[in-house]
Protein backbone atom coordinates (compact mmCIF):
# COMPACT_ATOMS: atom_id res chain seq x y z
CA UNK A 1 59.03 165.74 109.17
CA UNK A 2 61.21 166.28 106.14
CA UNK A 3 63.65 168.11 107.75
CA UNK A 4 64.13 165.42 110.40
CA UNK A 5 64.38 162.76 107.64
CA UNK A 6 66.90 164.66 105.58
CA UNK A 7 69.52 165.61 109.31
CA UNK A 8 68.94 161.62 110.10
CA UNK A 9 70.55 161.03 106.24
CA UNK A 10 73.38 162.59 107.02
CA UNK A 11 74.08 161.68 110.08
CA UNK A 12 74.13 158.25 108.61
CA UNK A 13 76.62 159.26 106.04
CA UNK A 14 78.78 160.79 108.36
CA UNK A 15 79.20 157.43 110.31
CA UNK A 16 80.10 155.80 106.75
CA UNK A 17 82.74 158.83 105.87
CA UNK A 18 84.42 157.98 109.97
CA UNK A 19 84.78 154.25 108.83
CA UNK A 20 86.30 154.36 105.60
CA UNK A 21 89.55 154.70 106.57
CA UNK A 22 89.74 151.78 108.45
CA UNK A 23 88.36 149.18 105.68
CA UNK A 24 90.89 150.87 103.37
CA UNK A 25 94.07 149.64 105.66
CA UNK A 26 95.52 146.77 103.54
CA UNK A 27 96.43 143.44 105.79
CA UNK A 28 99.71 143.80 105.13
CA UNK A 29 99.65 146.44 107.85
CA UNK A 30 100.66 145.29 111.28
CA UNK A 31 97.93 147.62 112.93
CA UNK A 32 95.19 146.53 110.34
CA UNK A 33 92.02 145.54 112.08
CA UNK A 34 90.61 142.01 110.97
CA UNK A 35 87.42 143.04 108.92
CA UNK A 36 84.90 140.40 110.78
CA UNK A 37 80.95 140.42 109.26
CA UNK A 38 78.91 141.76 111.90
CA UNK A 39 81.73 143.86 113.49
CA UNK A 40 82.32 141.60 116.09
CA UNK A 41 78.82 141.39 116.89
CA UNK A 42 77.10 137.84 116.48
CA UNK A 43 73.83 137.79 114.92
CA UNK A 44 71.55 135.70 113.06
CA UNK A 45 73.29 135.40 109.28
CA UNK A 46 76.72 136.17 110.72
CA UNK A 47 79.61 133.97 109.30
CA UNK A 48 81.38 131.82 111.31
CA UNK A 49 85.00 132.85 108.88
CA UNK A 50 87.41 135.18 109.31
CA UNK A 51 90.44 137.01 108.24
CA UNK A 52 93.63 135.06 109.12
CA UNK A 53 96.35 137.36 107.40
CA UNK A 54 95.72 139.58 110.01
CA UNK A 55 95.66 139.57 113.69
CA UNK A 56 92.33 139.72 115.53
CA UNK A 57 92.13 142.52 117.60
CA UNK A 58 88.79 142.39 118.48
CA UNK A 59 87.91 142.56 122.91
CA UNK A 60 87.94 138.89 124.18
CA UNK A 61 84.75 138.84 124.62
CA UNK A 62 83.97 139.47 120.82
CA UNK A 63 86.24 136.73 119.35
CA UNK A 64 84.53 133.56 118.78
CA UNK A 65 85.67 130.46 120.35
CA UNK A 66 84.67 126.84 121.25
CA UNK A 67 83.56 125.51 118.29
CA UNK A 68 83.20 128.40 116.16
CA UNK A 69 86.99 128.84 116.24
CA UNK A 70 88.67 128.28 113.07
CA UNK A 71 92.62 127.60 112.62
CA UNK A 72 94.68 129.58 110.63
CA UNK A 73 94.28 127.52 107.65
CA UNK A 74 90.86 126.49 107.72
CA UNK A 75 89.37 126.48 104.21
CA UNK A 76 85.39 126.73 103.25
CA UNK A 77 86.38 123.93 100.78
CA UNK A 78 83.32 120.99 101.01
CA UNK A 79 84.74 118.20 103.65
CA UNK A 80 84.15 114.50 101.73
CA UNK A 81 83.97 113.12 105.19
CA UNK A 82 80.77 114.13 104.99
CA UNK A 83 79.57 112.13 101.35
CA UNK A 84 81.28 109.27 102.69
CA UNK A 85 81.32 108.82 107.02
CA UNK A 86 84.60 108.01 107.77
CA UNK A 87 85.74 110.75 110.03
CA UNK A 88 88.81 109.56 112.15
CA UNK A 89 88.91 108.91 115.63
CA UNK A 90 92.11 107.78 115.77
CA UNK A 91 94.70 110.03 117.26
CA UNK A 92 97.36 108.14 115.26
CA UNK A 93 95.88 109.52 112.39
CA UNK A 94 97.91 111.49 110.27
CA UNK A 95 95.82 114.82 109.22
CA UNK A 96 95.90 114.36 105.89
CA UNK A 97 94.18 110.91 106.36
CA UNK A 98 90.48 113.01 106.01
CA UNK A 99 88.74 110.16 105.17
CA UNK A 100 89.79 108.61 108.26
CA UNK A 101 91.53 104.94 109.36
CA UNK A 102 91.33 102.22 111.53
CA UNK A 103 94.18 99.91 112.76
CA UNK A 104 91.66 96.91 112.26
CA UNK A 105 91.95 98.23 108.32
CA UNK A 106 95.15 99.83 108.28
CA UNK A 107 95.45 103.49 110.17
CA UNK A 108 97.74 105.95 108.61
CA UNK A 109 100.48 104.37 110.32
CA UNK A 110 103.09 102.01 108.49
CA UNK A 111 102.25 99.52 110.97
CA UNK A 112 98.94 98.20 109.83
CA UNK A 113 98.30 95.06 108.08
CA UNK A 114 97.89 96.35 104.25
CA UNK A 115 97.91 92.77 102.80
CA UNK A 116 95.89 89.86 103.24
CA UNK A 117 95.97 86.14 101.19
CA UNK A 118 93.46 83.58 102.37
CA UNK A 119 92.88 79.90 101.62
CA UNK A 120 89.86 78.02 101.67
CA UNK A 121 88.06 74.17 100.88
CA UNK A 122 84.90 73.91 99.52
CA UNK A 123 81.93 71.61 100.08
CA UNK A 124 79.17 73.03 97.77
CA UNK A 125 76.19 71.16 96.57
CA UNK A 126 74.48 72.34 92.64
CA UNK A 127 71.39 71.83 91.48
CA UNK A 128 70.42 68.44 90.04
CA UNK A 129 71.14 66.96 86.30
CA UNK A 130 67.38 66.65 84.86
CA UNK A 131 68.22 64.05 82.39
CA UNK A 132 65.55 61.51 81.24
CA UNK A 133 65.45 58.34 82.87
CA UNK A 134 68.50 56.79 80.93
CA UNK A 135 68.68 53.23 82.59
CA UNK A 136 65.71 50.70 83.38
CA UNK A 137 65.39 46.99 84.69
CA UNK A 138 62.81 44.68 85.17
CA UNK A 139 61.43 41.16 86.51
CA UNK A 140 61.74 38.96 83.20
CA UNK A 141 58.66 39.17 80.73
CA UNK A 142 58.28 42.57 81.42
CA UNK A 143 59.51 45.25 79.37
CA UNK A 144 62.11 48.23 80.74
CA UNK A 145 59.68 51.07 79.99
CA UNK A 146 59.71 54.65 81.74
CA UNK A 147 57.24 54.94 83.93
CA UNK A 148 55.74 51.00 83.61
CA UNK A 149 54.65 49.02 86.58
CA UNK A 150 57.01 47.07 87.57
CA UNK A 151 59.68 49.01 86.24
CA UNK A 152 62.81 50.40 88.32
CA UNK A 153 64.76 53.53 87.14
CA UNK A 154 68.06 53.23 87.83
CA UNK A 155 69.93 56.51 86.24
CA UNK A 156 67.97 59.47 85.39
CA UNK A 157 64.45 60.53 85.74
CA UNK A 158 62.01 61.66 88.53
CA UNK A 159 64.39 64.59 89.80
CA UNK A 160 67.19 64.23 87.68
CA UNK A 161 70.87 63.35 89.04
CA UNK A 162 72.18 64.27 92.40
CA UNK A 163 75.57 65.45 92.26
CA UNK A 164 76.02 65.18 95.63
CA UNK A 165 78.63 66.86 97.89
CA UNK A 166 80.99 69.13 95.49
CA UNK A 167 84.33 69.47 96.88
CA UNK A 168 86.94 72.55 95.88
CA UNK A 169 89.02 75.10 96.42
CA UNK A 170 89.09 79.01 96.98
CA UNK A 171 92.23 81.34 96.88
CA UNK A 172 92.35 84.86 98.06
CA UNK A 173 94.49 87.79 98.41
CA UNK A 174 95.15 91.50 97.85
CA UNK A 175 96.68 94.74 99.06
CA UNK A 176 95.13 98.05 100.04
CA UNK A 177 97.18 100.96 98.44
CA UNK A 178 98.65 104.30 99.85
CA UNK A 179 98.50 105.71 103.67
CA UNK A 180 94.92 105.67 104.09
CA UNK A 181 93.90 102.77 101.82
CA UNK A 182 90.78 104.41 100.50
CA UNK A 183 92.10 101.88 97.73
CA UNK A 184 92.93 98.19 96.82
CA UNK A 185 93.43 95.61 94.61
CA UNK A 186 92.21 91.83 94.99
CA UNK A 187 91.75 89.12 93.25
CA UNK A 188 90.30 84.93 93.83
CA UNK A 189 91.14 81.90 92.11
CA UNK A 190 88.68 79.27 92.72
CA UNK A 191 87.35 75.81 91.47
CA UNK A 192 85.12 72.93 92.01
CA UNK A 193 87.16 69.56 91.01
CA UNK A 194 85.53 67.25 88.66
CA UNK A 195 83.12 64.86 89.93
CA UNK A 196 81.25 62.62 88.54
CA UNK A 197 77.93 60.15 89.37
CA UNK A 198 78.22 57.01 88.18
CA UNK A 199 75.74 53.91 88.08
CA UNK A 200 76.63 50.64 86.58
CA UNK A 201 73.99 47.55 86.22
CA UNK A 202 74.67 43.99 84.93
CA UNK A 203 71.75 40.95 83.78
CA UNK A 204 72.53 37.52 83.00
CA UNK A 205 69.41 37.89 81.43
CA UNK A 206 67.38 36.81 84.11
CA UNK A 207 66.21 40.12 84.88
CA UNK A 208 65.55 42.53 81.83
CA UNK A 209 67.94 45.52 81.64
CA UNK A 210 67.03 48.27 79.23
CA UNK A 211 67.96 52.06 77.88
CA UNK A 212 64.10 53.05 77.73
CA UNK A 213 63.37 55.85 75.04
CA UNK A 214 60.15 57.00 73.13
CA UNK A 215 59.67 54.95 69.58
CA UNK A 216 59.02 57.52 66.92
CA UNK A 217 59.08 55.36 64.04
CA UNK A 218 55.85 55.45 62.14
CA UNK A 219 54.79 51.54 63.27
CA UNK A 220 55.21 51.83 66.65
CA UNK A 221 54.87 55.41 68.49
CA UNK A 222 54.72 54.12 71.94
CA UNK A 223 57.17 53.58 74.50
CA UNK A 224 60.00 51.31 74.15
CA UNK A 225 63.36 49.98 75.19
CA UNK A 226 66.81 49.27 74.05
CA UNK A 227 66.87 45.46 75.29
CA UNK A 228 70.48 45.19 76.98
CA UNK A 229 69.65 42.03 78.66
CA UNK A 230 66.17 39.87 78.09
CA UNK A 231 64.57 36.87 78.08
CA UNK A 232 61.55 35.40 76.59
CA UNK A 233 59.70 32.78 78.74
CA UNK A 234 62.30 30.26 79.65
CA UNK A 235 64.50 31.40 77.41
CA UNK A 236 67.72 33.85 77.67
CA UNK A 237 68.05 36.15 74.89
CA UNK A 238 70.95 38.37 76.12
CA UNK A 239 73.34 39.46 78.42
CA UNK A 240 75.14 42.53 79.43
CA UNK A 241 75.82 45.69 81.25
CA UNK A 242 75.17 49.27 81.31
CA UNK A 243 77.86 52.25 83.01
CA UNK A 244 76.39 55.81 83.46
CA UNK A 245 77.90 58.08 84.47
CA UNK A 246 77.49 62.56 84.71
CA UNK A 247 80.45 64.68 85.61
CA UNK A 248 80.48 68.61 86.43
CA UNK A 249 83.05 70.96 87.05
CA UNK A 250 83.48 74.80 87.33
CA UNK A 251 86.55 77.32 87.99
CA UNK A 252 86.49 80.85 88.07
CA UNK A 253 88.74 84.16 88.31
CA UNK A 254 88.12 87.53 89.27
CA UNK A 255 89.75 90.81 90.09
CA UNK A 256 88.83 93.88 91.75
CA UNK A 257 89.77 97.41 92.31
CA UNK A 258 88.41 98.26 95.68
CA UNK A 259 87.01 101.09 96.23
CA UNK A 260 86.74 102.67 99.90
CA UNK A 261 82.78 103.55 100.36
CA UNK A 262 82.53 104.15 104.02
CA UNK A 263 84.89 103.20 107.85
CA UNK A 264 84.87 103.75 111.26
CA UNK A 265 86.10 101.82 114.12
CA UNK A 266 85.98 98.45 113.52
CA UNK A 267 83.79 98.40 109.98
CA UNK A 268 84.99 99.14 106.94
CA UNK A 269 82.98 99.08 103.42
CA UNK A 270 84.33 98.80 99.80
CA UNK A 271 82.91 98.73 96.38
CA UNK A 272 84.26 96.42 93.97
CA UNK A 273 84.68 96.47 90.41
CA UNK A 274 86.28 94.46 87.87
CA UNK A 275 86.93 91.52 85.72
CA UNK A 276 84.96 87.84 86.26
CA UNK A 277 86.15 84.55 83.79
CA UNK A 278 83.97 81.76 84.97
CA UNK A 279 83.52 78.25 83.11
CA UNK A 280 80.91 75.24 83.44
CA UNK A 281 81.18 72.37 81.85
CA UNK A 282 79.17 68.77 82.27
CA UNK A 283 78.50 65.89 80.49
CA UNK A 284 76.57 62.92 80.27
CA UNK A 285 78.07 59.48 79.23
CA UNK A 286 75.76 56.12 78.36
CA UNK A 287 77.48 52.76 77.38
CA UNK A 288 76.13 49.39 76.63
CA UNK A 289 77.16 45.93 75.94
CA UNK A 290 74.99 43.52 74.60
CA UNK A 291 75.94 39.60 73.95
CA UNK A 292 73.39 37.71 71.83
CA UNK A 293 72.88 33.64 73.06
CA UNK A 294 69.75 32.78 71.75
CA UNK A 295 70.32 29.75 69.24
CA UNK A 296 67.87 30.30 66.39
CA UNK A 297 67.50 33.65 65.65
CA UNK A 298 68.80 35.69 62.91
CA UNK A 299 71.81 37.01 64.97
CA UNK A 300 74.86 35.01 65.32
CA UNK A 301 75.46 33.56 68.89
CA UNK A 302 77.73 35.69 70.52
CA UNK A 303 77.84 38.67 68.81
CA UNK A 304 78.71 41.65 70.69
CA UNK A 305 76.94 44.76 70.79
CA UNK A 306 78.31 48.11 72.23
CA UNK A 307 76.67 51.33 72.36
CA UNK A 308 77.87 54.92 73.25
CA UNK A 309 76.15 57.65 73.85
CA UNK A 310 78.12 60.81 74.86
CA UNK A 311 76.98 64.49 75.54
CA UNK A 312 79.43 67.03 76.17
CA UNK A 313 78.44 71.39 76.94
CA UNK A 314 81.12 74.44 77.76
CA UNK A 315 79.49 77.90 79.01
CA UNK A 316 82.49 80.02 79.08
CA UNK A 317 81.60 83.79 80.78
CA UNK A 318 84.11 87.15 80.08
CA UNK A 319 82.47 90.12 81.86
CA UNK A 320 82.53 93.17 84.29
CA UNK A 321 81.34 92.92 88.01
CA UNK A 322 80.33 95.03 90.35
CA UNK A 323 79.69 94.32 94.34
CA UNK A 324 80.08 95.50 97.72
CA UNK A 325 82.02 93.99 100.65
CA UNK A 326 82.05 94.75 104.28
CA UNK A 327 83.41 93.78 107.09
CA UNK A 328 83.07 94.36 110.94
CA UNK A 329 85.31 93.54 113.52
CA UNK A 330 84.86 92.94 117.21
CA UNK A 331 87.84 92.19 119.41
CA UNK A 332 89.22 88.77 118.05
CA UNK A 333 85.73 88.05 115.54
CA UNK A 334 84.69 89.41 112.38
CA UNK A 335 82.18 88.94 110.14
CA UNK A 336 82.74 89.82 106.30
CA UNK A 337 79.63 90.04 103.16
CA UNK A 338 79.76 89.99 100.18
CA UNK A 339 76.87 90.97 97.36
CA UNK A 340 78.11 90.62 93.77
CA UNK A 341 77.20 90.60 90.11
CA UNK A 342 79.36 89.85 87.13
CA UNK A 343 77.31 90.47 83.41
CA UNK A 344 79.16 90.05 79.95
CA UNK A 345 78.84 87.26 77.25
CA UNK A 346 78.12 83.35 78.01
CA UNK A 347 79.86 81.38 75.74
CA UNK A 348 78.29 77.71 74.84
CA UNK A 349 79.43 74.87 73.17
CA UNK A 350 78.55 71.77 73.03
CA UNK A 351 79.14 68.44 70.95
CA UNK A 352 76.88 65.07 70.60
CA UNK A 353 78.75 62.53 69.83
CA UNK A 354 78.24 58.30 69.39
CA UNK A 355 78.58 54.88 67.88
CA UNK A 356 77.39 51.11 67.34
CA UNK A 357 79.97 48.55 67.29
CA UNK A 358 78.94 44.89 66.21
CA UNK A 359 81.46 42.30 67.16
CA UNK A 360 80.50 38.63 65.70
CA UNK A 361 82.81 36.30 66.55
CA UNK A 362 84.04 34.95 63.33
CA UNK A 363 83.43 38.09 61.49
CA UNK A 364 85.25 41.42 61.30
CA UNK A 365 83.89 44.59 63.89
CA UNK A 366 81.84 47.11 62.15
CA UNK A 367 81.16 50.53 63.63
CA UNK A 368 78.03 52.62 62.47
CA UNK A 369 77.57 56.31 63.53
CA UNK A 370 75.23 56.79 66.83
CA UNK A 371 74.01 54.99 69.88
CA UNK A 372 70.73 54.69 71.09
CA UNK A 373 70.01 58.93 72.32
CA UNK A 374 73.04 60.13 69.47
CA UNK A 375 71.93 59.04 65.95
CA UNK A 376 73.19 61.08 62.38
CA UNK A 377 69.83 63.17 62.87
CA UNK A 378 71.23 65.36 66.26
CA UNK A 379 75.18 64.48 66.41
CA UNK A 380 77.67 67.01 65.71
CA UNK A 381 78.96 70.21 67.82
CA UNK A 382 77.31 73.25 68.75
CA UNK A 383 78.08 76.95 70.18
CA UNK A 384 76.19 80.24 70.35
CA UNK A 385 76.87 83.77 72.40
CA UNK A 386 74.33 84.55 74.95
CA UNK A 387 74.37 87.62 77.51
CA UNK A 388 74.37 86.13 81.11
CA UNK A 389 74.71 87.41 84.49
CA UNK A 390 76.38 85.87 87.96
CA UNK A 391 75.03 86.97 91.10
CA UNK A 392 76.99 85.78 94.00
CA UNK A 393 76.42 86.14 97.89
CA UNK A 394 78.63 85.31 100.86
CA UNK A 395 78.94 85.81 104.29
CA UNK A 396 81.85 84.73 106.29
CA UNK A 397 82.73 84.25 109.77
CA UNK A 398 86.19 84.60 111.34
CA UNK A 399 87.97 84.21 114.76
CA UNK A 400 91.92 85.16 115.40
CA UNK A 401 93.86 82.87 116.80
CA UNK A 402 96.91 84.57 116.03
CA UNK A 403 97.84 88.36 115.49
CA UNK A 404 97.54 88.21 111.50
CA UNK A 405 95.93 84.50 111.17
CA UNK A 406 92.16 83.86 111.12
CA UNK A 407 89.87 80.70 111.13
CA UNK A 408 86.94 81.13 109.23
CA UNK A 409 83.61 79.08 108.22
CA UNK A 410 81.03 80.60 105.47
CA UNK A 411 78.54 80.10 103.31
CA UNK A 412 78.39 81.25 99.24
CA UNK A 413 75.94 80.91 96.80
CA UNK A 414 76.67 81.45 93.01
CA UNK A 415 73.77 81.89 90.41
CA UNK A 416 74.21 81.23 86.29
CA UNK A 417 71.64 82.98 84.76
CA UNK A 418 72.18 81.10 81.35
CA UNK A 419 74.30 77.94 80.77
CA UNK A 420 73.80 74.97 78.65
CA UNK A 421 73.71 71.61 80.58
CA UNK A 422 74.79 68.38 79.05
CA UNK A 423 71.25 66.43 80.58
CA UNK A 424 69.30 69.41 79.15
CA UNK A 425 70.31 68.10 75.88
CA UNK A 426 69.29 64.47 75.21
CA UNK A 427 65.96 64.14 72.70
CA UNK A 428 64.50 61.12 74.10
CA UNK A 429 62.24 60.77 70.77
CA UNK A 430 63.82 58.15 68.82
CA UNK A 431 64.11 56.46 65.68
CA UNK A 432 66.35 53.61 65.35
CA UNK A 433 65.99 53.07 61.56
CA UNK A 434 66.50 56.77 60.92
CA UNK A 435 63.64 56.80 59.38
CA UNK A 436 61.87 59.69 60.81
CA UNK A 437 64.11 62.48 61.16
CA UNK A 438 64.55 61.75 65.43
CA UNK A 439 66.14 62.66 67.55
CA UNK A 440 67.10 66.31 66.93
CA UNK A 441 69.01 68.98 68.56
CA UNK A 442 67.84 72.28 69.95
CA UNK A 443 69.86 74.15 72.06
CA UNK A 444 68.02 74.27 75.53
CA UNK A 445 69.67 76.36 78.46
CA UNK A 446 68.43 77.40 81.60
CA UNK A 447 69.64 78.60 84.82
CA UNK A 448 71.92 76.94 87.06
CA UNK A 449 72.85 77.44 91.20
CA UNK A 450 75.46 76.35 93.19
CA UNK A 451 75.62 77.03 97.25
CA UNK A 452 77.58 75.52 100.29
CA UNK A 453 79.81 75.55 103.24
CA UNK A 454 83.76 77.55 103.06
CA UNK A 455 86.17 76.50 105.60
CA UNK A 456 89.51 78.33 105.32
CA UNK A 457 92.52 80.14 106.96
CA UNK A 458 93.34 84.10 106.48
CA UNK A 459 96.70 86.04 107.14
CA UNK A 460 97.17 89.81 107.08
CA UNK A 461 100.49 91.19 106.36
């Protein structure tokens, strides 16, 4: 047995000695057989790559083929196309487009819309004001308080102010960069105008007409009114009117670097990162005016009283953002997303602000700091820095009418995760004489939501 183990050795060596001549041809020579794993022999574990400075000469029916052929410059280098799935099917594409392209996105070809600017109206709706109830009347011999029988609100209260329908604008455009646009830049302008709710109410006294408010003084600690408009019995006390009125209006700007994530025929997907400004402001406005014609009491008939009452907040945002956006296209339609987030530092401000003005009419005006919700003990401005975020969602519907012009209808919905709102600050705790140390001011923020209908035009370049 040994002796046939040791003649089966070198046999084996033999065959190793006939070989080496052949692996030590260099490529360079012409006659130099391509060295091929497996010697031409496919097996399990055989590699699919070959030597390509050298010719194959290998029988036909040895040499791979089909899909296991390899050009001449293949490379064992990792193919992205597989991280992100954008392989081409375009035969337009140029082959160093690997990530693929799309004329719907801009193939490789010089052709292909690269730039796009859109314009669109708004009609958005926001969540209400939740101011107090700011503005009461009444049938005569009852008194304007909140919440009384008998007792009408007219601004304020119960679910706060309706802003109603928001109207404003959206601007759009951008370019993607380079032969395959695997990147972009972008960037929005947008706004809602200012618009305001306003209520006005007028008594001849009559009816009663009231700013109702919480009496913190010491004597009384009950509800109570600011009397506008009276009367007692028979008798006419005052007359006047009250305006109200709550404005709100936002604007924003943002750009983006996008990013390409994934594309294939007719859907394309980009990340988007950059810079968000955004800023909210609102405010809340009470004015009354008061003429005294009851003969008899202390008060001189005709004296004119005017109040004003005036809240005013800012929430300016400077961050980053981050989203994605994708869009699908179908013959003449396409439908476009968009999921984003901007985070950085809120800015809010704020200022309380308001005065008494007492008009006699043979006497000189005199003006005394606060109204009836400002008084000395909460007037005067305020700010603080606040970390915030802005989520924002859209989806958007177009239709071509035109080779590079869209219609389109959507729907976006923007989210404040901390802003200060004008109605959020009114103390309705009062104390006309000053007495006790009401109303104050503490800075009270919350979250805030706007959503609604985009109806625009779109042309690509």
């Amino acid at each position: 047995m040994k002796i046939k183990n040791v003649l089966l050795s070198l046999s084996l060596a033999g065959m190793c000695f006939s070989q080496a001549p052949a692996q030590d041809v260099p490529h360079s020579t012409p006659s130099a057989a391509a060295r091929h794993i497996g010697d031409g022999v496919r097996s399990i574990g055989d590699s699919n790559r070959y030597v390509a400075t050298s010719p194959d000469e290998r029988p036909e029916q040895f040499r791979p083929s089909g899909e296991y052929a390899k050009p001449a410059h293949y490379s064992s280098s990792l193919d992205m196309s597989i991280v992100a799935p954008t392989a081409c099917q375009s035969a337009s594409c140029d082959t160093s487009c690997m990530s693929g392209c799309d004329t719907n996105f801009g193939s490789c070809s010089t052709s292909a819309s690269t730039t796009w600017f859109s314009a669109e109206s708004l009609l958005w709706f926001s969540q209400s004001h939740r101011a107090p109830a700011l503005v009461t009347t009444s049938a005569a011999g009852v008194l304007p308080v909140a919440g009384a029988n008998g007792v009408t609100t007219g601004f304020g209260g119960g679910d706060g102010i309706d802003t109603g329908l928001l109207p404003g604008y959206r601007v759009s455009g951008g370019k993607y960069l380079g032969d395959c646009q695997k990147f972009g830049i972008g960037g929005r302008g947008y706004g809602i105008f200012s618009d305001s709710e306003e209520y006005a109410a007028a008594s001849d006294g009559t009816t009663n007409l009231g700013i109702p408010f919480f009496n913190a003084n010491a004597a009384v600690l009950t509800e109570d009114a600011f009397l506008v408009a009276s009367s007692v019995g028979p008798n006419i006390i005052s007359t006047g009117n009250v305006t109200a009125r709550a404005d709100l209006d936002m604007l924003g700007a943002d750009g983006s670097l996008h990013i390409l994530l994934g594309r294939s025929k007719g859907h394309r997907v980009d990340m988007l990162a950059g810079y968000t400004y955004n800023r909210l402001k609102s405010s809340i406005g009470v004015v009354s005016e008061s003429t005294n014609v009851f003969t008899g009491d202390a008060i001189i008939d005709g004296t004119v009283f005017t109040t004003n009452d005036l809240f005013e907040t800012e929430n300016v945002f400077n961050g980053a953002h981050l989203g994605v956006l994708s869009t699908i296209v179908r013959s003449k339609i396409n439908l476009t997303t968009l999921a984003k987030v901007s985070f950085g530092n809120m800015r809010q401000t704020g200022d309380i602000r308001g005065f008494t003005i007492t008009d006699p009419p043979a006497a000189a005006a005199t003006t005394v700091a606060g109204g009836v919700f400002t008084q000395p003990s909460n007037m005067g401005p305020f700010a603080r820095d606040v970390f915030a975020f802005i989520p924002e969602l859209g989806i958007k519907l177009g239709y071509s009418v035109r080779e590079n012009m869209q219609l389109t209808v959507g729907y976006t919905c923007m989210f404040w995760s901390s802003v200060g709102v004008a109605a959020d600050q009114i103390d309705r705790t009062i104390d006309l004489t000053q007495a006790v140390n009401r109303p104050t001011h503490t800075f009270v923020d919350r979250s805030f939501w706007m959503q609604g209908v985009d109806l625009g035009l779109r042309f690509d370049f």
